[in-house]
C-alpha atoms as a PDB file:
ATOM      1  CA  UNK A   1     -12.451 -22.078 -41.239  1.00  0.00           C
ATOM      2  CA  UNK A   2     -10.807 -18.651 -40.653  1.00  0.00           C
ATOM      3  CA  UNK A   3     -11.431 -17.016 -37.431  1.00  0.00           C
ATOM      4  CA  UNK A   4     -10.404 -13.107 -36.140  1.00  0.00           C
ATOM      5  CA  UNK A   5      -6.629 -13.138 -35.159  1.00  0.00           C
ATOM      6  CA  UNK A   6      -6.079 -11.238 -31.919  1.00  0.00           C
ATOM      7  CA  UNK A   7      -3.661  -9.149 -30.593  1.00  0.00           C
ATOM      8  CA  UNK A   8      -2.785  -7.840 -26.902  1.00  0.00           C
ATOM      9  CA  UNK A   9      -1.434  -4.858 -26.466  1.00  0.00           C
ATOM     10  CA  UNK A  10      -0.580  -4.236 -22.186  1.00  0.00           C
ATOM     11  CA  UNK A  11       1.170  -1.342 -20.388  1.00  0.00           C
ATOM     12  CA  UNK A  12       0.630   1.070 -17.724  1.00  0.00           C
ATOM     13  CA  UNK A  13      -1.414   4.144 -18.140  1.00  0.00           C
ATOM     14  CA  UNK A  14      -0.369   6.286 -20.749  1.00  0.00           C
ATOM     15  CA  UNK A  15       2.310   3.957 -22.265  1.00  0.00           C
ATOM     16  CA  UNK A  16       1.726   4.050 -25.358  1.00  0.00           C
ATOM     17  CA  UNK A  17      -0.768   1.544 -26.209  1.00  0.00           C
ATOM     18  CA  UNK A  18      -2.517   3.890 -28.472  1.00  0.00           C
ATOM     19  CA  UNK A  19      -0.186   5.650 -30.380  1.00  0.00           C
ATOM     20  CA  UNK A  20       0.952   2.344 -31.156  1.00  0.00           C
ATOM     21  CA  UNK A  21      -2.512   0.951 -31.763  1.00  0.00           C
ATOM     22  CA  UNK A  22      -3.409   3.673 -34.594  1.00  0.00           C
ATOM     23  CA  UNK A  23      -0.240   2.567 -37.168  1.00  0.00           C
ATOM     24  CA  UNK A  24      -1.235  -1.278 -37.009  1.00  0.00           C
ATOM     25  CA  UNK A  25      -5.119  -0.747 -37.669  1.00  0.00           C
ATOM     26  CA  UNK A  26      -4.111   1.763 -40.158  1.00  0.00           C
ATOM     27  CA  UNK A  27      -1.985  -0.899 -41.818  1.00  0.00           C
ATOM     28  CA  UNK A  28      -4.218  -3.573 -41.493  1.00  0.00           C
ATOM     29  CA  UNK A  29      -7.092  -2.191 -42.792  1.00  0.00           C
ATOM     30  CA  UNK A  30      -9.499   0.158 -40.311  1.00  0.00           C
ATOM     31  CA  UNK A  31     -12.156  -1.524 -42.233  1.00  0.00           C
ATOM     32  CA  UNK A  32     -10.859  -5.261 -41.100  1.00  0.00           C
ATOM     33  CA  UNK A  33      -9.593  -4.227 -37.281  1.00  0.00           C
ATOM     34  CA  UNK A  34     -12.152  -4.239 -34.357  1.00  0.00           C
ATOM     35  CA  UNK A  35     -10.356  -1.959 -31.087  1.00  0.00           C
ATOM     36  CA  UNK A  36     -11.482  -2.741 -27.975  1.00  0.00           C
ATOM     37  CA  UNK A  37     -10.101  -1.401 -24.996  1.00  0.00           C
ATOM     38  CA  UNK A  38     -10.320  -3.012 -21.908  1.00  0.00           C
ATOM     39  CA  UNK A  39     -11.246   0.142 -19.662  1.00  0.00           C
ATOM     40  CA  UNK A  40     -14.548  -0.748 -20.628  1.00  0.00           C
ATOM     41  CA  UNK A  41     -14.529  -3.187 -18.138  1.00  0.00           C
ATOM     42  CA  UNK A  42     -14.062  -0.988 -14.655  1.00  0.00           C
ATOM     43  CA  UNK A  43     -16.103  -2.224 -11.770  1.00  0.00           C
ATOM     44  CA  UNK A  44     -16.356   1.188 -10.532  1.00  0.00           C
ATOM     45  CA  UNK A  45     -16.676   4.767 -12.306  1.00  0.00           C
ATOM     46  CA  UNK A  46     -13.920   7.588 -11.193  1.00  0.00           C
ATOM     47  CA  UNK A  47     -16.358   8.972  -8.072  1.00  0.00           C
ATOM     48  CA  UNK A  48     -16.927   5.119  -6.764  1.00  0.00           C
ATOM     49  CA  UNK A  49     -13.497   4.349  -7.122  1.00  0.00           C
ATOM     50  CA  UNK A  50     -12.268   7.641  -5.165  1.00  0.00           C
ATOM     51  CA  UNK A  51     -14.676   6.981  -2.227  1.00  0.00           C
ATOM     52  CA  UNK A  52     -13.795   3.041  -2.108  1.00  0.00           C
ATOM     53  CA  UNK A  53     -10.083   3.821  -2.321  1.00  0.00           C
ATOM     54  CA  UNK A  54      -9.345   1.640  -5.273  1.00  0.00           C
ATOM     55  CA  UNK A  55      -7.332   1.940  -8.371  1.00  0.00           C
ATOM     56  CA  UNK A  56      -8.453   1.378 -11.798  1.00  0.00           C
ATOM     57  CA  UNK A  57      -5.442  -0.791 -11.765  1.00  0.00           C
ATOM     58  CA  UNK A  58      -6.619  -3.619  -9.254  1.00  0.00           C
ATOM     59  CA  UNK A  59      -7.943  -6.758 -10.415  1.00  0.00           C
ATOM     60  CA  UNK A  60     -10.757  -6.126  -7.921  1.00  0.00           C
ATOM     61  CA  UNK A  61     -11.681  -2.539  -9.617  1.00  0.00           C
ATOM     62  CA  UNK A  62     -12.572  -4.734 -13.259  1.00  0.00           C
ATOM     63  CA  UNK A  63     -14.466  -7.335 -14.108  1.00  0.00           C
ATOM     64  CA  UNK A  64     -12.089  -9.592 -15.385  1.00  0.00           C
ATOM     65  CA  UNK A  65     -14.062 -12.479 -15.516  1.00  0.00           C
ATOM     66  CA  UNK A  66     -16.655 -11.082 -18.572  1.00  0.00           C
ATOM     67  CA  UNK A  67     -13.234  -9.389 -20.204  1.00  0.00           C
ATOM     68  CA  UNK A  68     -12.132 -13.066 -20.065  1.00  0.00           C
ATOM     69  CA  UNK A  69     -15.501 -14.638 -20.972  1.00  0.00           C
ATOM     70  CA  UNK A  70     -16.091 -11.915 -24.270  1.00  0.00           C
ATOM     71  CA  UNK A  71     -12.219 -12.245 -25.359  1.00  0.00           C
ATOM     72  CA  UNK A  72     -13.230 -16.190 -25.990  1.00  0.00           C
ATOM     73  CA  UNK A  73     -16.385 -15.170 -27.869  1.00  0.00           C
ATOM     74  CA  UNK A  74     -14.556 -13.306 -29.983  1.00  0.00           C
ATOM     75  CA  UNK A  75     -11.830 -15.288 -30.313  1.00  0.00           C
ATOM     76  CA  UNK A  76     -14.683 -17.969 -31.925  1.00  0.00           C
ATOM     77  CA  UNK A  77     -15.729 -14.657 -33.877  1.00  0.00           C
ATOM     78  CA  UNK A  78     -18.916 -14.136 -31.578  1.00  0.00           C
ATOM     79  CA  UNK A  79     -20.601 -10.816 -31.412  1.00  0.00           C
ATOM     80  CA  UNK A  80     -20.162  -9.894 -27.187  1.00  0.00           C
ATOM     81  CA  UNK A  81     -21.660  -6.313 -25.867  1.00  0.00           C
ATOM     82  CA  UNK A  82     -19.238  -4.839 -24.276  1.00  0.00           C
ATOM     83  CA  UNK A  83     -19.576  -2.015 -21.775  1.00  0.00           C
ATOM     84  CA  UNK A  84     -18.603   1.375 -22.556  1.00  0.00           C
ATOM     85  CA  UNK A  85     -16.507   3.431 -19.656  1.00  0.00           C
ATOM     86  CA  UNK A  86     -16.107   7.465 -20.828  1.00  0.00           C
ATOM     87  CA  UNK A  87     -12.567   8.689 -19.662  1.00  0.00           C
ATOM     88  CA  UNK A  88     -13.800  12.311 -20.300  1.00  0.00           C
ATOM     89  CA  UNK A  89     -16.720  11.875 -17.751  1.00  0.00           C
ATOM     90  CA  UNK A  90     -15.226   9.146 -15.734  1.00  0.00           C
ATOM     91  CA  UNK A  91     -18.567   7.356 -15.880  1.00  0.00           C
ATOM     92  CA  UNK A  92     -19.719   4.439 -18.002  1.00  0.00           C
ATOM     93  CA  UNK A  93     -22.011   4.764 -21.045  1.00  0.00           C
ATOM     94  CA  UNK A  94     -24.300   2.717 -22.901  1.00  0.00           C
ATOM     95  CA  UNK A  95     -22.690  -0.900 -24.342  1.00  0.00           C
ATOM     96  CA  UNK A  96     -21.924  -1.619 -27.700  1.00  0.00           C
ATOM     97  CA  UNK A  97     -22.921  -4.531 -29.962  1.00  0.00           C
ATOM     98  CA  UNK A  98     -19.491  -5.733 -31.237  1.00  0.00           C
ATOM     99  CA  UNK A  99     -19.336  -8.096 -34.153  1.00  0.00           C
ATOM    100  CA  UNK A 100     -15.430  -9.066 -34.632  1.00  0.00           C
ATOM    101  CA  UNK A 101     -13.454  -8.605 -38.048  1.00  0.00           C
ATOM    102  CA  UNK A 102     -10.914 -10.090 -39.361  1.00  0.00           C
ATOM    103  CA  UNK A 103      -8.402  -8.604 -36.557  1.00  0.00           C
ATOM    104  CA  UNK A 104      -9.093  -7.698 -33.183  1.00  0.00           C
ATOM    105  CA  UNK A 105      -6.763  -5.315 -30.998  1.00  0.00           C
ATOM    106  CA  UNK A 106      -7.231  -5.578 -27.280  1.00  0.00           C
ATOM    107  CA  UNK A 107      -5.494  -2.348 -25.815  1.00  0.00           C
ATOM    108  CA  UNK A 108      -5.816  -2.059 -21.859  1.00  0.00           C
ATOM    109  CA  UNK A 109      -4.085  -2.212 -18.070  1.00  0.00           C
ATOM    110  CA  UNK A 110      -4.566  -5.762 -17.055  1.00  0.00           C
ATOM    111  CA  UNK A 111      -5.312  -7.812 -20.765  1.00  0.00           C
ATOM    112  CA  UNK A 112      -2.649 -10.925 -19.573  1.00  0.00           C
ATOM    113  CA  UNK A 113      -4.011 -11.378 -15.756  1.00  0.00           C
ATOM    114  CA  UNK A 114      -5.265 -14.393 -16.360  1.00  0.00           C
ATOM    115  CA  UNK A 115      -4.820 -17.153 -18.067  1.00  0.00           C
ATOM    116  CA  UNK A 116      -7.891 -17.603 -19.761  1.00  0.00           C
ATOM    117  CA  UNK A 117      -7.440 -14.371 -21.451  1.00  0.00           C
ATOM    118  CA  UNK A 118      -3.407 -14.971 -22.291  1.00  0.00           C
ATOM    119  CA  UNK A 119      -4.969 -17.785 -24.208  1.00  0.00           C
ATOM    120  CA  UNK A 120      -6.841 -15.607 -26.053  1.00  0.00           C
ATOM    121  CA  UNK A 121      -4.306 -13.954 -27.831  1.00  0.00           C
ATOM    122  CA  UNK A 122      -2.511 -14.836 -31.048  1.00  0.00           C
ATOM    123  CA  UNK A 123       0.397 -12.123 -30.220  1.00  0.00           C
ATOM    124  CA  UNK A 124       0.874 -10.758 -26.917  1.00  0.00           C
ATOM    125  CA  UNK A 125       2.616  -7.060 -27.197  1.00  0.00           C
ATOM    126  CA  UNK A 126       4.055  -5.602 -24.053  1.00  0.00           C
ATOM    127  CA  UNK A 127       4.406  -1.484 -23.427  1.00  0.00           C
ATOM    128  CA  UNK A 128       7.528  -0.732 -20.829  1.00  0.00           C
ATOM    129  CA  UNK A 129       8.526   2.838 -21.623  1.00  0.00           C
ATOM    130  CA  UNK A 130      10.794   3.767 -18.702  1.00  0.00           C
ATOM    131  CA  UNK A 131       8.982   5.468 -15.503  1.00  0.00           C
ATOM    132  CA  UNK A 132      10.537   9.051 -16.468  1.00  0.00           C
ATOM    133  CA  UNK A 133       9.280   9.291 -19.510  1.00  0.00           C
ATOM    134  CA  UNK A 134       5.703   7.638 -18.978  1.00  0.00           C
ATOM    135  CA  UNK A 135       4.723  10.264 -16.683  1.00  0.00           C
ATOM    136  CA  UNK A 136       6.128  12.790 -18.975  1.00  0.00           C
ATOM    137  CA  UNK A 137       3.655  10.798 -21.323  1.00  0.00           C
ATOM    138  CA  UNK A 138       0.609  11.109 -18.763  1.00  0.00           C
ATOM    139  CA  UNK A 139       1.473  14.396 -17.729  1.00  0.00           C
ATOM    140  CA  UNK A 140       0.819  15.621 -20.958  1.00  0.00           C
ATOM    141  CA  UNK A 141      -2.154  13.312 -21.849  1.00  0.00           C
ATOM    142  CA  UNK A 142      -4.406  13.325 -19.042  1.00  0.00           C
ATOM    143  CA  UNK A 143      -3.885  17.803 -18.687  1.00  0.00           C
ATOM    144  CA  UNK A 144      -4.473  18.146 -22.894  1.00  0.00           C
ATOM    145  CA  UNK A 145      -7.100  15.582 -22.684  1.00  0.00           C
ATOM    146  CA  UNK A 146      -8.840  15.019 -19.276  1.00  0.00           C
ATOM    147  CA  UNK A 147      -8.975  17.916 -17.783  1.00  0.00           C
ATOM    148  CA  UNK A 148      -6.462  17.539 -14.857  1.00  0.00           C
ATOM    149  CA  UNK A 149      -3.417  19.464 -13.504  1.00  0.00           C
ATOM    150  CA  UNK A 150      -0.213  18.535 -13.788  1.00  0.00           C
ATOM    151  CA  UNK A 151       0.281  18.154 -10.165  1.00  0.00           C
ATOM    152  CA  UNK A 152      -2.957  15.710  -9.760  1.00  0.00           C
ATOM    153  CA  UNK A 153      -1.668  13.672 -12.282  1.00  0.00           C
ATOM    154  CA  UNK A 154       1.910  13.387 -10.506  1.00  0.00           C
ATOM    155  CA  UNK A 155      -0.519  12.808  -7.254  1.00  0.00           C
ATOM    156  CA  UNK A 156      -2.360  10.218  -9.093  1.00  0.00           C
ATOM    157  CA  UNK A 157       0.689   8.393 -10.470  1.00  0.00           C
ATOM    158  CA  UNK A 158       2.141   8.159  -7.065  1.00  0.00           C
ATOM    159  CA  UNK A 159      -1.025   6.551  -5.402  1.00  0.00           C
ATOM    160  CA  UNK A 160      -1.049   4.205  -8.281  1.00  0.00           C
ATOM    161  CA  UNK A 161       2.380   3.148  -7.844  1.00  0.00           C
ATOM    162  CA  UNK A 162       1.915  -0.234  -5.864  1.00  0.00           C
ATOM    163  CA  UNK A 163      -0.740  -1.474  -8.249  1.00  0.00           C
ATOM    164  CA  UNK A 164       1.369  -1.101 -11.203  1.00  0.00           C
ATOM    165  CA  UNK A 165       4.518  -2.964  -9.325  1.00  0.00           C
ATOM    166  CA  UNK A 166       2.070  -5.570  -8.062  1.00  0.00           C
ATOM    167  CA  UNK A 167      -0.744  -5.774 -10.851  1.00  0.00           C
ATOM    168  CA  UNK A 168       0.982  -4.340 -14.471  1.00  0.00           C
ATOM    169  CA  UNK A 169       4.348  -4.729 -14.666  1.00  0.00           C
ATOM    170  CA  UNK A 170       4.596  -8.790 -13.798  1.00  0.00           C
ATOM    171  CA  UNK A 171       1.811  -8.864 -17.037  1.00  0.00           C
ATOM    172  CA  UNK A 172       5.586  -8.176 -19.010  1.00  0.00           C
ATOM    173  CA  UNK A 173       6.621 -11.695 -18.379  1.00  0.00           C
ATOM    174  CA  UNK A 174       3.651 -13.296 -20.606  1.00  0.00           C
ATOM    175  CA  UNK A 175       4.332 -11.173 -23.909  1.00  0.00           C
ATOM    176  CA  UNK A 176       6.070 -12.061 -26.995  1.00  0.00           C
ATOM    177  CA  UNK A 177       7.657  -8.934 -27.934  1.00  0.00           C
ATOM    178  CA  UNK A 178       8.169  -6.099 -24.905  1.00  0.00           C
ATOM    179  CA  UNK A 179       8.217  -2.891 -26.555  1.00  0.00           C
ATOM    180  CA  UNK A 180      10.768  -0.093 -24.727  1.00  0.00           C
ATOM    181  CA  UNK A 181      10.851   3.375 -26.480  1.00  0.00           C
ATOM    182  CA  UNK A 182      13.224   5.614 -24.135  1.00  0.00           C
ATOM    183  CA  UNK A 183      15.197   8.568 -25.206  1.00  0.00           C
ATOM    184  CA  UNK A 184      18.881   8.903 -26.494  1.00  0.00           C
ATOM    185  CA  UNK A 185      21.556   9.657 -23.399  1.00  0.00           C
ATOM    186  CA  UNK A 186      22.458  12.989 -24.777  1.00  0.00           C
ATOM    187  CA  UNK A 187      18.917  14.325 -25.454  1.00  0.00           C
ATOM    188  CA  UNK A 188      17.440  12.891 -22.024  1.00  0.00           C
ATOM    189  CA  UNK A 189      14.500  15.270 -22.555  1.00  0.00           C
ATOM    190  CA  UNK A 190      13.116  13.927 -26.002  1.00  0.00           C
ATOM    191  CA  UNK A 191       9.800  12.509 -25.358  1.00  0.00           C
ATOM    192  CA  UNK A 192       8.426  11.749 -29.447  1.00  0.00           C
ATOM    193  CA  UNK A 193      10.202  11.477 -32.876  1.00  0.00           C
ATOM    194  CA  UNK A 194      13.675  11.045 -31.792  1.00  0.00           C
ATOM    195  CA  UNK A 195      13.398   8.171 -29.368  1.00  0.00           C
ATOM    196  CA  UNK A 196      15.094   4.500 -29.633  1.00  0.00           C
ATOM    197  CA  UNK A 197      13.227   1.878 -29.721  1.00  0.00           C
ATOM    198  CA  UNK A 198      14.270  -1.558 -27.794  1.00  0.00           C
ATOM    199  CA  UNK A 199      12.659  -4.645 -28.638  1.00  0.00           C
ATOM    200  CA  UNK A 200      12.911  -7.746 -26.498  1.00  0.00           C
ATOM    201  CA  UNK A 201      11.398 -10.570 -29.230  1.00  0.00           C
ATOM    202  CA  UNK A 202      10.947 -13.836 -27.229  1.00  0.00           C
ATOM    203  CA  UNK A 203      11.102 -17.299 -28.522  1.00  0.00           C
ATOM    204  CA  UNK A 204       7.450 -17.948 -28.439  1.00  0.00           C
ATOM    205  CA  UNK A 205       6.705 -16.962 -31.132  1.00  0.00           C
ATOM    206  CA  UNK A 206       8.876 -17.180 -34.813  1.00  0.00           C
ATOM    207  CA  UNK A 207      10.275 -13.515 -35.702  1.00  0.00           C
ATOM    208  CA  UNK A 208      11.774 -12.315 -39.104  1.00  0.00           C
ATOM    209  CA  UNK A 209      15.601 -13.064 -39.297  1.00  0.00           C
ATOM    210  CA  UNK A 210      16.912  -9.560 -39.067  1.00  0.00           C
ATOM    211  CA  UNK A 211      20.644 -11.500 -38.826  1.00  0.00           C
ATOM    212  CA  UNK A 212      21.210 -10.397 -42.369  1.00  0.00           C
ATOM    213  CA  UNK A 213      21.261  -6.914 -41.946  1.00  0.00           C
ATOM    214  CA  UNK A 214      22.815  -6.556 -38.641  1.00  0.00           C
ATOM    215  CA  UNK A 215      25.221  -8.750 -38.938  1.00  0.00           C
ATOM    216  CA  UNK A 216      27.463  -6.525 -40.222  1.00  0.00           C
ATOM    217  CA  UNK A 217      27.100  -4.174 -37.141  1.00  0.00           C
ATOM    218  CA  UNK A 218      27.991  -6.943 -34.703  1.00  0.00           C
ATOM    219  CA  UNK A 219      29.717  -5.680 -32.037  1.00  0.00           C
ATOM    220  CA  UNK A 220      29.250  -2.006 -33.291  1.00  0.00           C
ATOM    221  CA  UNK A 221      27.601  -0.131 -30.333  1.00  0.00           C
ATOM    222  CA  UNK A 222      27.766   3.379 -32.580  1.00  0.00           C
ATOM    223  CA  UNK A 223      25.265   1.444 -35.318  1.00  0.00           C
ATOM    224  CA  UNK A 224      21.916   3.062 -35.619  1.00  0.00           C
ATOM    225  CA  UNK A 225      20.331  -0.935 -35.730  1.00  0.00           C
ATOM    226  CA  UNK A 226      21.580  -3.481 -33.451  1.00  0.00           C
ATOM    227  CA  UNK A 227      20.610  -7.163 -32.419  1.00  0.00           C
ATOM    228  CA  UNK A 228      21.999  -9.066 -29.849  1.00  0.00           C
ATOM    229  CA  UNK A 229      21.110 -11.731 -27.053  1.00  0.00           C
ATOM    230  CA  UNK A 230      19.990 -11.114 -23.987  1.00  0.00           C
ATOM    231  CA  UNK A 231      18.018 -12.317 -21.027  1.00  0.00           C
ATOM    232  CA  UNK A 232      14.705 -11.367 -19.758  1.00  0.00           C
ATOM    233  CA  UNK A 233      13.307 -11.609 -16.670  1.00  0.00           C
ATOM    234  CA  UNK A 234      15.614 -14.741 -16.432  1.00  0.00           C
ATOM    235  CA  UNK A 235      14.724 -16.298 -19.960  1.00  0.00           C
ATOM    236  CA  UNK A 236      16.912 -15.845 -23.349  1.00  0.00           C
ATOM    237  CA  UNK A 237      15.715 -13.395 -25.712  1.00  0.00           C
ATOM    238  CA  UNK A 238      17.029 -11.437 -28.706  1.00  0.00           C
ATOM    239  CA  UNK A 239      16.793  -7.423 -28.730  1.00  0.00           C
ATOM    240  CA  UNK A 240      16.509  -5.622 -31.659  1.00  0.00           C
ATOM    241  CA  UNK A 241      17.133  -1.962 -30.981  1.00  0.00           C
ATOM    242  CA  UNK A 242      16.464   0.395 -33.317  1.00  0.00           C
ATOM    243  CA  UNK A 243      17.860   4.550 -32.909  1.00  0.00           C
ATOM    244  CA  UNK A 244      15.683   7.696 -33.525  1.00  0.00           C
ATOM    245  CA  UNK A 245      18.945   8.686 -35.699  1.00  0.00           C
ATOM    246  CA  UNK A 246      18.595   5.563 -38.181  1.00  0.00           C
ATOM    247  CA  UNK A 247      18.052   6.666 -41.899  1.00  0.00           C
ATOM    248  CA  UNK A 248      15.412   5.147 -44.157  1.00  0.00           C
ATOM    249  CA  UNK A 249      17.646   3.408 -45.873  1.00  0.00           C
ATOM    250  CA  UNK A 250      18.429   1.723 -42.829  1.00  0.00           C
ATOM    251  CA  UNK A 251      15.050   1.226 -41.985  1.00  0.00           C
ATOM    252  CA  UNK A 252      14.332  -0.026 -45.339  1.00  0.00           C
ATOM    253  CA  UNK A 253      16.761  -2.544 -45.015  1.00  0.00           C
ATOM    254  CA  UNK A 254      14.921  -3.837 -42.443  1.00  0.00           C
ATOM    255  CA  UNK A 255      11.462  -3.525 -43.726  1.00  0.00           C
ATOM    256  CA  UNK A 256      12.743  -5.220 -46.911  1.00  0.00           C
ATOM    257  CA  UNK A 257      13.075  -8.355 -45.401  1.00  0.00           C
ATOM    258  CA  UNK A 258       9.716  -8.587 -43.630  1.00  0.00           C
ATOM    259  CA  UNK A 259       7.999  -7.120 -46.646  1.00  0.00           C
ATOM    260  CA  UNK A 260       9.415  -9.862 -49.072  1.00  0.00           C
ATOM    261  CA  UNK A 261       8.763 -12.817 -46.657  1.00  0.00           C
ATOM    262  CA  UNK A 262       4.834 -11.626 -46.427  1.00  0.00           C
ATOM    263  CA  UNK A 263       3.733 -10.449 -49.386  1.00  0.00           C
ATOM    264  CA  UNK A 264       0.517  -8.829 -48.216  1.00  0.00           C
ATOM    265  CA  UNK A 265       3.028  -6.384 -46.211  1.00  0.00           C
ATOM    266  CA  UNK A 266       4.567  -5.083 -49.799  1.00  0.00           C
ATOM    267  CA  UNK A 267       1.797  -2.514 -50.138  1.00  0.00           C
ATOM    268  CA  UNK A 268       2.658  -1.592 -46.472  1.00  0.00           C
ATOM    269  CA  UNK A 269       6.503  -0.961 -47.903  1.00  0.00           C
ATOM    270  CA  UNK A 270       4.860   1.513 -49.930  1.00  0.00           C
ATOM    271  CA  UNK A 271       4.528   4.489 -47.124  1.00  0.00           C
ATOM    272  CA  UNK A 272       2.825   6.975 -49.195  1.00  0.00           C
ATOM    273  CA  UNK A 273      -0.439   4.425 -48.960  1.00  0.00           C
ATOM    274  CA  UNK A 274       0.221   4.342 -45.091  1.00  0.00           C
ATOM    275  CA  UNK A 275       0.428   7.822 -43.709  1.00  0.00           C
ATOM    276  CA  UNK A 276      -0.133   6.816 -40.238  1.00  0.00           C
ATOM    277  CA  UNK A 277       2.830   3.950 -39.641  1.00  0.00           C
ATOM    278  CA  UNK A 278       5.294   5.904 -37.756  1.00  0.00           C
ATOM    279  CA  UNK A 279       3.485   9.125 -36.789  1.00  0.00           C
ATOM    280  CA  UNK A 280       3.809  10.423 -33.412  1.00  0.00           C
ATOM    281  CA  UNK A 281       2.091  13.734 -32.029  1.00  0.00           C
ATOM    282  CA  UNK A 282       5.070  16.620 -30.837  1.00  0.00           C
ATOM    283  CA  UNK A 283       5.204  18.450 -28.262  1.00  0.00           C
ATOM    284  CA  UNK A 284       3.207  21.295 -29.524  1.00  0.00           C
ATOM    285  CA  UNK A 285       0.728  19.494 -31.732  1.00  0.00           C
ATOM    286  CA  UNK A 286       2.892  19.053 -34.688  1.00  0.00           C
ATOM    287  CA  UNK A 287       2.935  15.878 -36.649  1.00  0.00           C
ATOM    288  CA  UNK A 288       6.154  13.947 -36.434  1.00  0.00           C
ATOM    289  CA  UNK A 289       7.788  10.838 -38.211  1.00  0.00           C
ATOM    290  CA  UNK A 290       9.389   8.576 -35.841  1.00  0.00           C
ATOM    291  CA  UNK A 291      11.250   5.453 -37.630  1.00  0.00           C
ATOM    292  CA  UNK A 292      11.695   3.336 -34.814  1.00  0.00           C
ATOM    293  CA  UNK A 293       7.405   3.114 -34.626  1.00  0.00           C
ATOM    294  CA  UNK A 294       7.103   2.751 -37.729  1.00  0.00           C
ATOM    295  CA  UNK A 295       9.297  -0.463 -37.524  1.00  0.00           C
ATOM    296  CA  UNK A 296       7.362  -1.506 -34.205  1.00  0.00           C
ATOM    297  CA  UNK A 297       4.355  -1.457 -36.045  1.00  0.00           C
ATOM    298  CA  UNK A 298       5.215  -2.976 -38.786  1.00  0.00           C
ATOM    299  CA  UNK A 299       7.067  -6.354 -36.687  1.00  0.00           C
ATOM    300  CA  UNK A 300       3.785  -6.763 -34.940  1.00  0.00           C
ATOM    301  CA  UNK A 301       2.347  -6.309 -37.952  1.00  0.00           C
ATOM    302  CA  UNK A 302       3.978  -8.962 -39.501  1.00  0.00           C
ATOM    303  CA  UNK A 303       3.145 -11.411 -36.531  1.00  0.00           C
ATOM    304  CA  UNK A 304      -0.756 -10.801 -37.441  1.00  0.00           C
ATOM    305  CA  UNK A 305      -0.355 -11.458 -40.446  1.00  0.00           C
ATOM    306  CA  UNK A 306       1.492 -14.807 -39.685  1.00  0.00           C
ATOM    307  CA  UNK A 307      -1.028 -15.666 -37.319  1.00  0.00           C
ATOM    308  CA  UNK A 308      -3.600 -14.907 -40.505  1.00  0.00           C
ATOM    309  CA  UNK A 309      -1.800 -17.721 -42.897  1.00  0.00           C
ATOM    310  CA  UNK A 310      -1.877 -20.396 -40.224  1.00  0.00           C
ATOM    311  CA  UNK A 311      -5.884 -20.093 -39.039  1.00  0.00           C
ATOM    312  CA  UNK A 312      -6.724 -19.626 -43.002  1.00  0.00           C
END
């Protein structure tokens, strides 16, 4: 009997979990992909957590134990009601009655803190955009959307600092695939469509063998794709990096061999049918097409749809 595959998606504030969150569900089907963000499960609203002192980032600020409980529920593809916190007010709203389709996302701060909920997960997705360029991220976010100034934001990001050493970042060491988007050393200030992309695909779980098409660019730092071995907070991985600069073709390549290894993804191959895979907001509002996502989404993707075939 078939059951909802799930998928983790963890980082700091303003990471990325979203933009990154829109090209999968769009692939997948919005029709067949339940969101659920884990926010929903503050303790405290924004004026209780100011006058405790708390972040939103301490295990002590959420409930973790009903995020843990209501990821198993749906996990068995039970309906859970799920509170409902309002980032715009900073207060929490009536819950939902959630009924689980055929894929679940689970975007949020602290989605691997335990082990119940790690178990959870079919594939575990890990944001780690460096520090510079996250706040650039939040900066712009949390003034366009949430009504702060640029300076409280910086404020805020400061106070939250220890709780994201201590709380988030460690979450990096249970994912399968740690997802790094950081910008090219001669444009320093790119924040959107040009960035690389630097994938860290652990062993835990089996990943397309890109070793085809890169082979050729062993070796070749100046190549727009590029896989090699590495180590990760002390284990062996391989890194697939992937250049703002790379050409469709390229791309293609690439998307080529995941497409004809799951055919479901062939209609995904088609991009006119998937407008979303890829797109990125700019700077001033503008709609921009950024390759290296559009791969991201696409590998992760891939691993749902893997997941799919097994529980079938």
């Amino acid at each position: 009997m078939s059951r909802p595959i799930i998928l983790g998606i963890v980082g700091d504030s303003a990471a990325g979990k979203t933009t990154l969150t829109r090209g999968i569900a769009q692939v997948l089907g919005p029709e067949n992909v339940t969101l659920i963000c884990t926010d929903d499960y503050h303790r405290y609203d924004r004026q209780q957590r100011a006058e405790i002192g708390i972040t939103a980032l301490h295990p002590d600020c959420n409930h973790l134990d009903i995020m843990q409980q209501h990821l198993s529920l749906l996990r068995t593809g039970q309906p859970i009601l799920k509170p409902v916190y309002s980032h715009k007010t900073g207060t929490f709203e009536a819950p939902h009655y959630i009924k689980p389709n055929k894929f679940v996302i689970i975007e949020g701060l602290l989605g691997y803190s335990t082990r119940a909920a790690r178990d959870a997960y079919d594939v575990k997705v890990y944001l780690a955009p460096p520090e510079q360029l996250r706040a650039k991220w939040k900066v712009k976010r949390d003034t366009q959307k949430r009504g702060y100034t640029p300076e409280q934001v910086l404020a805020e990001l400061e106070k939250r600092e220890p709780d994201s050493e201590q709380y988030i970042r460690p979450q990096r060491q249970w994912s399968d695939i740690v997802v790094s988007f950081y910008p090219p050393s001669e444009e320093e200030d790119e924040t959107n469509g040009h960035l690389n992309v630097r994938l860290v695909l652990r062993p835990t779980i089996p990943h397309p063998d890109f070793t085809p098409i890169v082979s050729s660019s062993t070796g070749n730092s100046e190549s727009a794709i590029r896989l090699g071995l590495d180590r990760d907070m002390s284990k062996p991985v391989d890194v697939l990096e992937v250049d703002g600069h790379a050409t469709l073709e390229q791309v293609n390549k690439l998307e080529h061999i995941m497409c004809s290894d799951m055919p479901y993804l062939q209609s995904v191959c088609d991009r006119e049918s998937n407008p979303e895979l890829g797109k990125i907001a700019g700077t001033t509002g503008e709609t921009l097409q950024s390759y290296p996502l559009a791969l991201t989404q696409l590998i992760i993707t891939y691993h749902m749809l893997k997941a799919t075939q097994m529980y079938q």
